[in-house]
Protein backbone atom coordinates (compact mmCIF):
# COMPACT_ATOMS: atom_id res chain seq x y z
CA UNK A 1 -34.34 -121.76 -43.65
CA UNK A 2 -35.17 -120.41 -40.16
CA UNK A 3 -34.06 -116.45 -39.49
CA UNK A 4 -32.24 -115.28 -36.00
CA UNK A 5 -35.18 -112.70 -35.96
CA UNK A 6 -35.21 -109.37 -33.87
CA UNK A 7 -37.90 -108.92 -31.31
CA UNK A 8 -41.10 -108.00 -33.34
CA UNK A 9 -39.11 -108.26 -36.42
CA UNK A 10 -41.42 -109.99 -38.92
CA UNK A 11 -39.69 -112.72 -41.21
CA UNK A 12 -38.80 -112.06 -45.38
CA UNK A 13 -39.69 -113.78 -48.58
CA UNK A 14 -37.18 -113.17 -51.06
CA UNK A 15 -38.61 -113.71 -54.69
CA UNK A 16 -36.57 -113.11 -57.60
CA UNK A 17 -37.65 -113.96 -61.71
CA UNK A 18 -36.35 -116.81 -63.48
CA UNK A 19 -34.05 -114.63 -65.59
CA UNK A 20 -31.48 -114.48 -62.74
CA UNK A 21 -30.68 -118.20 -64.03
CA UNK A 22 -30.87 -119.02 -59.99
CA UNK A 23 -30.43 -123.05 -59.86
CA UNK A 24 -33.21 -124.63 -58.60
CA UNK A 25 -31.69 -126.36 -56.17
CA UNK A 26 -30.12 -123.23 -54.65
CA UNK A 27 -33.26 -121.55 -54.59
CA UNK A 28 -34.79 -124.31 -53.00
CA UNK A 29 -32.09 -124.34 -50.62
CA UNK A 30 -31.86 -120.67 -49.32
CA UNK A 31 -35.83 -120.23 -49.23
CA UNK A 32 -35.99 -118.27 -52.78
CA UNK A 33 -39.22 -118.04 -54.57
CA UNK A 34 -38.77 -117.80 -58.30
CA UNK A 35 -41.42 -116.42 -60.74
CA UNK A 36 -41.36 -117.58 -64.02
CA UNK A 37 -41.17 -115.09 -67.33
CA UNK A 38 -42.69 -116.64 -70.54
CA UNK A 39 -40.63 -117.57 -73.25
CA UNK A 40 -42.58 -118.38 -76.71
CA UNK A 41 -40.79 -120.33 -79.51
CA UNK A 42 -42.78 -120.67 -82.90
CA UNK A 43 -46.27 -119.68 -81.36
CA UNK A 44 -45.69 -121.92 -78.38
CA UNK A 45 -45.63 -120.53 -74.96
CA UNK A 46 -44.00 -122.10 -72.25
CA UNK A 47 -43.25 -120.90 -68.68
CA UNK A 48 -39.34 -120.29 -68.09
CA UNK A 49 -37.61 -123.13 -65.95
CA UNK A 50 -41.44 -124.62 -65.65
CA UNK A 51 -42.43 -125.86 -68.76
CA UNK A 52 -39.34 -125.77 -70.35
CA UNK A 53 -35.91 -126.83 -68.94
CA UNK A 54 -32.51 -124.87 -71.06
CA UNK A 55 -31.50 -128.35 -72.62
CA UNK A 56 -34.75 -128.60 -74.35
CA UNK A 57 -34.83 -124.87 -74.94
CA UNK A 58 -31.39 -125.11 -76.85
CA UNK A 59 -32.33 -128.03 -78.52
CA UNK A 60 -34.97 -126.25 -79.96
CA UNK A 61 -32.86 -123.51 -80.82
CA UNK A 62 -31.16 -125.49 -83.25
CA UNK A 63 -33.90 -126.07 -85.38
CA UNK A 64 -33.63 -123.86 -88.60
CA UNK A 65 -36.18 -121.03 -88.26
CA UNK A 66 -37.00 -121.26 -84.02
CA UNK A 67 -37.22 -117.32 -83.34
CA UNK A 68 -38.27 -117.68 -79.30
CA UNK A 69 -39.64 -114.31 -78.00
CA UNK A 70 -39.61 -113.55 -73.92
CA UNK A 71 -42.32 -112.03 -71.99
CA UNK A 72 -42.76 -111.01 -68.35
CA UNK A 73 -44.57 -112.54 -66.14
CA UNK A 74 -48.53 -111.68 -65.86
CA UNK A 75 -49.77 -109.78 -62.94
CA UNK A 76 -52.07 -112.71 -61.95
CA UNK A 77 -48.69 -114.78 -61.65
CA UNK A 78 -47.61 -111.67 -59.27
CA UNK A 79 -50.41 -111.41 -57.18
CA UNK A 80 -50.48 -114.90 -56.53
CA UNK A 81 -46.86 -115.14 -54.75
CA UNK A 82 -47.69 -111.72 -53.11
CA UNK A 83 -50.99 -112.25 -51.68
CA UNK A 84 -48.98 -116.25 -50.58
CA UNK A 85 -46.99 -114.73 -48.59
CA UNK A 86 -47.84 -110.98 -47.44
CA UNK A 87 -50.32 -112.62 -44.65
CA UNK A 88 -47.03 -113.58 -42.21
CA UNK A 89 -43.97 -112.97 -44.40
CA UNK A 90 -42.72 -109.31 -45.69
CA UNK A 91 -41.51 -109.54 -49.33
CA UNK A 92 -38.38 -108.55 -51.05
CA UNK A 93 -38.11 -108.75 -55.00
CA UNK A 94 -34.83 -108.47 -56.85
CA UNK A 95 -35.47 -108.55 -60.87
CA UNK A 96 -34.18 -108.44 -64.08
CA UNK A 97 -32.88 -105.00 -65.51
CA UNK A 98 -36.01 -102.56 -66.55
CA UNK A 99 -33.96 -102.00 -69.76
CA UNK A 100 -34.68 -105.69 -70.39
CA UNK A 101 -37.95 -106.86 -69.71
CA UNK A 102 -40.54 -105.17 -67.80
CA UNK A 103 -40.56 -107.59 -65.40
CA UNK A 104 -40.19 -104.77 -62.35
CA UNK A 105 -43.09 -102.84 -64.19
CA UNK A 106 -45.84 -105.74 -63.82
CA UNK A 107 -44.58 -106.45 -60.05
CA UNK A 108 -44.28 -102.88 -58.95
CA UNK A 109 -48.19 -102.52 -60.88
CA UNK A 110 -49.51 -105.39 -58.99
CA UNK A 111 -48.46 -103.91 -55.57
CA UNK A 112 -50.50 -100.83 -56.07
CA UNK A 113 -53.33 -102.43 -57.61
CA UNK A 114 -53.42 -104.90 -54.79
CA UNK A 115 -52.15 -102.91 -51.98
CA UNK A 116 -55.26 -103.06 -49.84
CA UNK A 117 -56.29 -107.10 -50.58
CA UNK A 118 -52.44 -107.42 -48.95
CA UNK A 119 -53.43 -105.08 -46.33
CA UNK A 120 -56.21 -107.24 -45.32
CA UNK A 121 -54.39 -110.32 -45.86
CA UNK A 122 -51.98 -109.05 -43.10
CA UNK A 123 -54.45 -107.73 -40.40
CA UNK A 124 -56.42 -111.54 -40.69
CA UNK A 125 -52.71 -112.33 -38.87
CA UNK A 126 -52.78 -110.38 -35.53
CA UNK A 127 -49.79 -111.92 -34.34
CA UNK A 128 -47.75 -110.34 -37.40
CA UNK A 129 -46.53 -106.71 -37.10
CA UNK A 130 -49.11 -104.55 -38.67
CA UNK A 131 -46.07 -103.01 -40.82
CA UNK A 132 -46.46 -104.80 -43.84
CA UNK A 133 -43.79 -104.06 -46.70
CA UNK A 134 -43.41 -105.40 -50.25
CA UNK A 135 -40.38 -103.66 -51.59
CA UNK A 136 -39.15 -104.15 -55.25
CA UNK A 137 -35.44 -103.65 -56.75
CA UNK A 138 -34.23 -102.78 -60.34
CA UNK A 139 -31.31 -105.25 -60.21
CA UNK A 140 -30.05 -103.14 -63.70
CA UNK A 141 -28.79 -107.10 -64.05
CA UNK A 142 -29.61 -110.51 -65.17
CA UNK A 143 -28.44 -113.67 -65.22
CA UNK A 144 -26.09 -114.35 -62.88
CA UNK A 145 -25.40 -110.82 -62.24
CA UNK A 146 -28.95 -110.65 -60.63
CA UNK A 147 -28.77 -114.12 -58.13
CA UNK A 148 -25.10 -112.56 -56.71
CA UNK A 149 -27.51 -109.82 -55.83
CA UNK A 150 -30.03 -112.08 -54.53
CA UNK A 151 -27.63 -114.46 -52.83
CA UNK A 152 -26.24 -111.42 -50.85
CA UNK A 153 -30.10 -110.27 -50.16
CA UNK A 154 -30.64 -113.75 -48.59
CA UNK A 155 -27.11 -114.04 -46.49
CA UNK A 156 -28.67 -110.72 -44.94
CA UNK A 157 -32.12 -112.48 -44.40
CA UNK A 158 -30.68 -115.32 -42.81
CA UNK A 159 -28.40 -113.17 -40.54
CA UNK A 160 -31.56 -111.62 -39.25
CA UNK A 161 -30.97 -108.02 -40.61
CA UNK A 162 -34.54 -105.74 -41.01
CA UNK A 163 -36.27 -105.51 -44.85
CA UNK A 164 -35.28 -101.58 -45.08
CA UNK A 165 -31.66 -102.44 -44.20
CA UNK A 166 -30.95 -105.17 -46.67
CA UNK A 167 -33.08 -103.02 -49.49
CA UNK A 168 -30.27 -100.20 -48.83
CA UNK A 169 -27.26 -102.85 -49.18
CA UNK A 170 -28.70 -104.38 -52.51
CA UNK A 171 -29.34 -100.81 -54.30
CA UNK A 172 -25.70 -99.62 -52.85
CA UNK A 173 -24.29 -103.16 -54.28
CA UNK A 174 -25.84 -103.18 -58.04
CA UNK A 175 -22.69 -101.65 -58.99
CA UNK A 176 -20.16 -103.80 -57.78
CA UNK A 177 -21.52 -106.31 -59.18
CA UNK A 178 -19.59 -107.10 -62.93
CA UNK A 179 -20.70 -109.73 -66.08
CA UNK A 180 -18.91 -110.56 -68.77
CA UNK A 181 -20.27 -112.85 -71.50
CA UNK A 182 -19.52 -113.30 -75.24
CA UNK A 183 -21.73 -115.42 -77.95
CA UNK A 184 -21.09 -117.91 -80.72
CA UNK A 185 -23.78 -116.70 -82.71
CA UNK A 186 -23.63 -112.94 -83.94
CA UNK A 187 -26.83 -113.31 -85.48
CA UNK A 188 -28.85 -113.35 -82.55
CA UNK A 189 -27.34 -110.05 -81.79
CA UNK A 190 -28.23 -107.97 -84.73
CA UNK A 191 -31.48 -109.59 -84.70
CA UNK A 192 -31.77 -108.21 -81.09
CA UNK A 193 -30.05 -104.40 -82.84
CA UNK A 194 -26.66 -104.83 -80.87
CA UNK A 195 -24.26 -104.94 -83.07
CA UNK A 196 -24.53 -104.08 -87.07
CA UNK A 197 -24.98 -106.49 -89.96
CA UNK A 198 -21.89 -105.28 -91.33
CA UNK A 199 -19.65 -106.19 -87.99
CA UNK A 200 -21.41 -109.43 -87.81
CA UNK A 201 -20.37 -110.34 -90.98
CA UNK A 202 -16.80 -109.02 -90.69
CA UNK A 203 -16.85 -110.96 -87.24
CA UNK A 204 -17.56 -113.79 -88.71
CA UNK A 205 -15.09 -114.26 -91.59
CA UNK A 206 -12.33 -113.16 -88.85
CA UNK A 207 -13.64 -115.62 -85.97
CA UNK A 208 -14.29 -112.20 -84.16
CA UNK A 209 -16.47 -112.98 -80.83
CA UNK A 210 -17.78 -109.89 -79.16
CA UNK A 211 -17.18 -109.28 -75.47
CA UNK A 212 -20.61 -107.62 -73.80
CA UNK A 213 -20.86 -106.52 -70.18
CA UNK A 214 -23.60 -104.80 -68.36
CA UNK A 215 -23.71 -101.35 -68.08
CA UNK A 216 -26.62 -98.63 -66.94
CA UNK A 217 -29.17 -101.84 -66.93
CA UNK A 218 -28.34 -102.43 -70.68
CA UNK A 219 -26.11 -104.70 -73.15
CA UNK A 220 -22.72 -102.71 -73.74
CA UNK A 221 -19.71 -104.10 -76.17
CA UNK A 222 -16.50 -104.27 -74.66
CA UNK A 223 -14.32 -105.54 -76.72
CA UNK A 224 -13.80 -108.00 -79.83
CA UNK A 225 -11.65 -110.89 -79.32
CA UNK A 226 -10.69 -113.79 -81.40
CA UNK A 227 -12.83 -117.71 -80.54
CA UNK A 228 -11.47 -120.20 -78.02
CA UNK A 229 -9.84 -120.21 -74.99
CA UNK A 230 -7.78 -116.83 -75.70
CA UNK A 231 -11.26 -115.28 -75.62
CA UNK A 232 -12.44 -117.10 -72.47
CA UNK A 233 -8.90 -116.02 -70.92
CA UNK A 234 -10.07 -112.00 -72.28
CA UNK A 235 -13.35 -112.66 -69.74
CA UNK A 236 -10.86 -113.80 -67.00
CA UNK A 237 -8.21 -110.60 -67.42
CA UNK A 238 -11.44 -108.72 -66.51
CA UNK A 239 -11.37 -110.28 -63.61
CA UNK A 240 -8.40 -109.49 -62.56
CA UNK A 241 -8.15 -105.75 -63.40
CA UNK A 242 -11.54 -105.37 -61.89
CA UNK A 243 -10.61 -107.14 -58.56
CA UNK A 244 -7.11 -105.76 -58.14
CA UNK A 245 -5.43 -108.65 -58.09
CA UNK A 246 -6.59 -112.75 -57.08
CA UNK A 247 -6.26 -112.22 -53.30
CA UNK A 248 -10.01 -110.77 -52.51
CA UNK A 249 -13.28 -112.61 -51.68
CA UNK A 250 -15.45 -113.11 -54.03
CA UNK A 251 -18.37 -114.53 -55.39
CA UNK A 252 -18.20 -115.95 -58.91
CA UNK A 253 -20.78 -116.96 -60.59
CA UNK A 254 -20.92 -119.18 -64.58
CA UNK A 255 -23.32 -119.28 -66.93
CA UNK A 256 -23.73 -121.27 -70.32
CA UNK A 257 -25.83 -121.42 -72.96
CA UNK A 258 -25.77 -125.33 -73.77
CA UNK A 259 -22.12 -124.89 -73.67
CA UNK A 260 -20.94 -127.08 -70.86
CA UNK A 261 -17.26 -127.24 -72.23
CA UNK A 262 -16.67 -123.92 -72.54
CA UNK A 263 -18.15 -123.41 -69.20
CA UNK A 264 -15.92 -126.25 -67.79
CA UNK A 265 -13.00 -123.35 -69.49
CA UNK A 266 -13.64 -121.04 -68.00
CA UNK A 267 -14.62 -122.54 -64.51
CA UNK A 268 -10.93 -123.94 -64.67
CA UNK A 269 -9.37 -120.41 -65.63
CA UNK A 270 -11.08 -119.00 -62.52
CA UNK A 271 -10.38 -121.85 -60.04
CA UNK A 272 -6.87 -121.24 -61.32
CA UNK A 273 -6.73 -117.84 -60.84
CA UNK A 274 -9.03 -117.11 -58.04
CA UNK A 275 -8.74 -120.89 -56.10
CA UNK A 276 -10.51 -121.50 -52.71
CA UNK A 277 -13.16 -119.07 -54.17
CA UNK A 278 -16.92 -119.30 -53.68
CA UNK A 279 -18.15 -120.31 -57.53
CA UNK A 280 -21.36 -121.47 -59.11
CA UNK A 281 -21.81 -122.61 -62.94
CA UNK A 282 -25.07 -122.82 -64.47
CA UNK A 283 -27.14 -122.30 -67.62
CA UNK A 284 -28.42 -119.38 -69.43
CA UNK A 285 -32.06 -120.39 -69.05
CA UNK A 286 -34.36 -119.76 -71.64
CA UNK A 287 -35.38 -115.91 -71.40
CA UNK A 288 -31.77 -115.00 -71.14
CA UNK A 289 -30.43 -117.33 -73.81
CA UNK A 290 -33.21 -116.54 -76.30
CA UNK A 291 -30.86 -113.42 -76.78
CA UNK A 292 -27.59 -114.61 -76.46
CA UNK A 293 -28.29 -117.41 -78.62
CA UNK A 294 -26.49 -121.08 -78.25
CA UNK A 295 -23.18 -121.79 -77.06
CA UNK A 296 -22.68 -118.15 -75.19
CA UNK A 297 -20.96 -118.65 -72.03
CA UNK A 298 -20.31 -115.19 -69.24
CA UNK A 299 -18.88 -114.52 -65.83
CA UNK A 300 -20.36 -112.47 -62.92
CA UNK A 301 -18.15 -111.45 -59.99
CA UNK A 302 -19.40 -109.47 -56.83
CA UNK A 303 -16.63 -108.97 -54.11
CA UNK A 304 -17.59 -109.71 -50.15
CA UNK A 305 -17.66 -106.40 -48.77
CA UNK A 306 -16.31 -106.17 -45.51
CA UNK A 307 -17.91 -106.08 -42.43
């Protein structure tokens, strides 16, 4: 998508990881380049939204013993996209939280390791400003959390604001930006040490369903809540308190881990009680719901700020 560029302003890729749970389409859409994390089920490695699409991912899931293990992407991966685009395009990255996945490590490494190839890359383009900049954000997010981030990043792009500007708005943003989520399966939680083996089994023989939100970068329990819509409701009183009230813009985003009815829930409690909003539903892909485990389903909210 074309930019109203500034005089001598030179144009921005935005890249983000494929743990943001961006849809494809979307990305596609708003000029979005998404690099892949690994996610390895069994001994079998396959490259996140690439190799592997969240229907098949699930499927596997629910085979008795599938233990899938995520890893960031490799520098080579990195360098790749960065020394694609750094010839006549500046680059802004928005990734998963650091507390997560080291994701931001390998891309921040790669810069410094291949500062002076992307140098060179940019001076064989004379007609480029000489001013090249790669700059690299700690979303603290993921999932949806992260693409409101990125979606906001890329309204800025397309509005023709400079890199430095929008790389200011983003890190003032992160915390405005809320999730929600709660899981069906407690097991993939003490597996992952977030909640005990003692709660899990007391949350089970109550139909308990823990309520997680983001917090500092990391996983943090908000509340326990019984299964079924009355939960999904819980994620949509969150809302509500957060927001003030149903009356300010915002942008919603829904995520599922192969739990399209629940999704369709809570899609209908927001459209409800935030109608004529901006929403988007979508999976957990597979490095996200390799923690949460099947049939998780979360909100993320990020109000418009004004102008």
């Amino acid at each position: 998508m074309s930019q109203d560029l500034n005089v001598g302003q030179t144009p921005i890729q935005l890249i983000t990881d494929s743990a943001s749970d961006i849809p494809e389409d979307m990305a596609r859409k708003r000029n979005i380049t998404i690099v892949p994390l690994t996610v390895s089920v069994n001994g079998q490695e396959y490259q996140d939204g690439v190799s592997i699409t969240p229907p098949r991912f699930y499927s596997m899931m629910a085979k008795k013993g599938a233990l899938p293990v995520t890893s960031p992407p490799a520098p080579e991966t990195f360098h790749e996209i960065f020394n694609g685009h750094i010839g006549q395009r500046d680059i802004l990255g928005i990734f998963i939280s650091r507390k997560m996945s080291n994701t931001f490590d390998v891309a921040s490494q790669t810069k410094m390791n291949n500062y002076n190839t992307y140098l060179k890359q940019r001076m064989a383009h004379p007609q480029v400003n000489k001013k090249m900049q790669i700059e690299l954000i700690d979303s603290r997010l993921v999932s949806m959390g992260a693409t409101l981030l990125v979606l906001e990043a890329a309204d800025k792009i397309e509005a023709g604001w400079p890199l430095d500007k929008i790389k200011d708005l983003i890190n003032q943003r992160i915390n405005d930006v809320k999730v929600f989520f709660m899981v069906d399966n407690l097991d993939h939680l003490v597996r992952g040490g977030r909640i005990g083996r003692g709660s899990a089994l007391f949350g089970k023989l109550l139909g308990f369903k823990p309520i997680l939100g983001m917090a500092g970068g990391g996983v943090d329990a908000k509340s326990k809540s019984f299964g079924g819509k009355r939960a999904q409701g819980k994620l949509i009183e969150y809302m509500k308190n957060d927001l003030g009230g149903t009356s300010q813009p915002v942008r919603i985003g829904i995520c599922h881990a192969g739990a399209p009815e629940k999704a369709t829930t809570v899609r209908n409690l927001v459209q409800e009680a935030f109608p004529n909003q901006e929403h988007y539903t979508t999976y957990f892909g597979p490095t996200v719901g390799a923690h949460t485990g099947p049939g998780a389903v979360g909100v993320a909210w990020l109000p418009y700020q004004e102008e």
